[in-house]
Protein backbone atom coordinates (compact mmCIF):
# COMPACT_ATOMS: atom_id res chain seq x y z
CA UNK A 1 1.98 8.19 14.47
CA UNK A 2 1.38 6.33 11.10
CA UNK A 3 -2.39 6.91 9.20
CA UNK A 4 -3.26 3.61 8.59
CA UNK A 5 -5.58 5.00 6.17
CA UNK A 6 -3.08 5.47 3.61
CA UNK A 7 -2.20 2.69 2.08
CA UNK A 8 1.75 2.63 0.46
CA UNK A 9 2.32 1.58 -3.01
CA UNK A 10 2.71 -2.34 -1.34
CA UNK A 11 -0.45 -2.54 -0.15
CA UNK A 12 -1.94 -0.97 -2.94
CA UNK A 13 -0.28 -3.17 -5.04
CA UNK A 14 -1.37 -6.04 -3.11
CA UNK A 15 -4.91 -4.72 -2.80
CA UNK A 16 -5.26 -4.59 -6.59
CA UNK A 17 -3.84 -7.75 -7.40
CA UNK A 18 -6.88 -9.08 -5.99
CA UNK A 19 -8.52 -8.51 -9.11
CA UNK A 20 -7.91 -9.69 -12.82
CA UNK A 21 -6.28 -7.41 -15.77
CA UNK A 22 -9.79 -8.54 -17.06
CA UNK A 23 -11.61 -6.94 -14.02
CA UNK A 24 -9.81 -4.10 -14.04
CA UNK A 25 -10.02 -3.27 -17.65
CA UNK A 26 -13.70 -3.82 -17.08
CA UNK A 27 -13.93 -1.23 -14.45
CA UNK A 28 -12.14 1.56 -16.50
CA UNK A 29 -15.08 0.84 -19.45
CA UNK A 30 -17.74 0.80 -16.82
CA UNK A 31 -16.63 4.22 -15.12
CA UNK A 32 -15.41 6.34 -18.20
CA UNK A 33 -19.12 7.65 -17.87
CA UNK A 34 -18.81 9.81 -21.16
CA UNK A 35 -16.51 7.66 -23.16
CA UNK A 36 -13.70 9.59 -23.57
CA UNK A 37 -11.18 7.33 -22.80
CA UNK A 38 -10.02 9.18 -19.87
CA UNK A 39 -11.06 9.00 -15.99
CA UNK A 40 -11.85 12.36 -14.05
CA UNK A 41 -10.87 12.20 -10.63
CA UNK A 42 -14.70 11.90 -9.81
CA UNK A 43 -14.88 8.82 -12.30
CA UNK A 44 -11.83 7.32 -10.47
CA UNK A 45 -13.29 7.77 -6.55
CA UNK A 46 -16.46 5.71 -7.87
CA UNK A 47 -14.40 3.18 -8.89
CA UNK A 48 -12.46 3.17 -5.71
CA UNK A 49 -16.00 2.79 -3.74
CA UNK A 50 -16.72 -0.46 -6.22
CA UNK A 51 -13.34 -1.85 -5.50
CA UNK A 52 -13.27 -1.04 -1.60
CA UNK A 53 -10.38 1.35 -2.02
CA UNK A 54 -10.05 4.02 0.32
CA UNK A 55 -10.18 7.88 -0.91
CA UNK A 56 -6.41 8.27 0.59
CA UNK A 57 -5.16 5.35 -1.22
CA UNK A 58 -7.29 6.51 -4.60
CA UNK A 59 -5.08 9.91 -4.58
CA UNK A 60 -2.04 7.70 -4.33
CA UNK A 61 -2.90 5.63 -7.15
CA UNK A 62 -4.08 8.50 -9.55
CA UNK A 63 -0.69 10.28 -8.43
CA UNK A 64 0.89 7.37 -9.77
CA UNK A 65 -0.82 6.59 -12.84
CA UNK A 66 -1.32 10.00 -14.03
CA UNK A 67 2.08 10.69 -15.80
CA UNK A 68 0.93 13.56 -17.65
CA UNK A 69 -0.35 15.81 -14.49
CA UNK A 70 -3.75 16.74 -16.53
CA UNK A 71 -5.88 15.51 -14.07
CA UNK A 72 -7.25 13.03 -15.64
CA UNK A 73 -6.31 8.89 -16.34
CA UNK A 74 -6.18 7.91 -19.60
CA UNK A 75 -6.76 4.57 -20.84
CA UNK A 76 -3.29 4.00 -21.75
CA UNK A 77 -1.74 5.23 -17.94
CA UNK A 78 -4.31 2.65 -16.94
CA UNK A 79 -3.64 -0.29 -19.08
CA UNK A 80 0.33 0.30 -18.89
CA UNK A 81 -0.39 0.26 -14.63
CA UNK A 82 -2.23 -2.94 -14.99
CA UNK A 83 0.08 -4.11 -17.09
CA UNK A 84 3.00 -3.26 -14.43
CA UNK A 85 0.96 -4.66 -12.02
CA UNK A 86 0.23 -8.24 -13.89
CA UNK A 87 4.24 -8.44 -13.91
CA UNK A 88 4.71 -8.06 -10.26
CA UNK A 89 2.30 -10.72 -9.55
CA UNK A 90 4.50 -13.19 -12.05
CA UNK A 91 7.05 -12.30 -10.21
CA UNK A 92 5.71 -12.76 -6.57
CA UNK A 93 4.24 -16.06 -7.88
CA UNK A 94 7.60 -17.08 -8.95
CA UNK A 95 9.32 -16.23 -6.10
CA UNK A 96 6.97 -18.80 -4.06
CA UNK A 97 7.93 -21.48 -6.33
């Protein structure tokens, strides 16, 4: 039986797209709590309560993101996943046209 509390990487990706590159800049500013320029997986599940994400699809998401394996998100892993992200929605809205 499927855990429909998982999201996969579509409905994460469709989840996120809800929100602007602008918004989700924002949010890494707002939660890097000691201004280091990186998340801690704490820092990361707050901002998953603001945005509505569930825990199970946060893990997936910092899984993703996190190239390095360090344990934390950078601002860079998170600006280069919004970035990604901004392209698939030019492409889905493009492929509507």
């Amino acid at each position: 039986m499927k855990n429909d509390s998982i999201l996969d990487g579509e409905q994460m990706t469709k989840l996120l797209l809800k929100f602007s590159k602008t918004e989700l800049e924002r949010c890494f500013r707002i939660f890097d709590a000691d201004g280091s320029g990186e998340l801690d997986n704490q820092e990361m599940y707050q901002m998953a309560k603001l945005l509505n994400i569930p825990r199970d699809a946060m893990k997936t998401m910092i899984k993703e993101i996190n190239t390095c394996s360090e344990g934390t998100i950078k601002k860079d892993e998170w600006l280069s996943y919004i970035d990604n992200l901004a392209r698939i929605k030019k492409f889905s809205v493009a492929s509507n046209l």
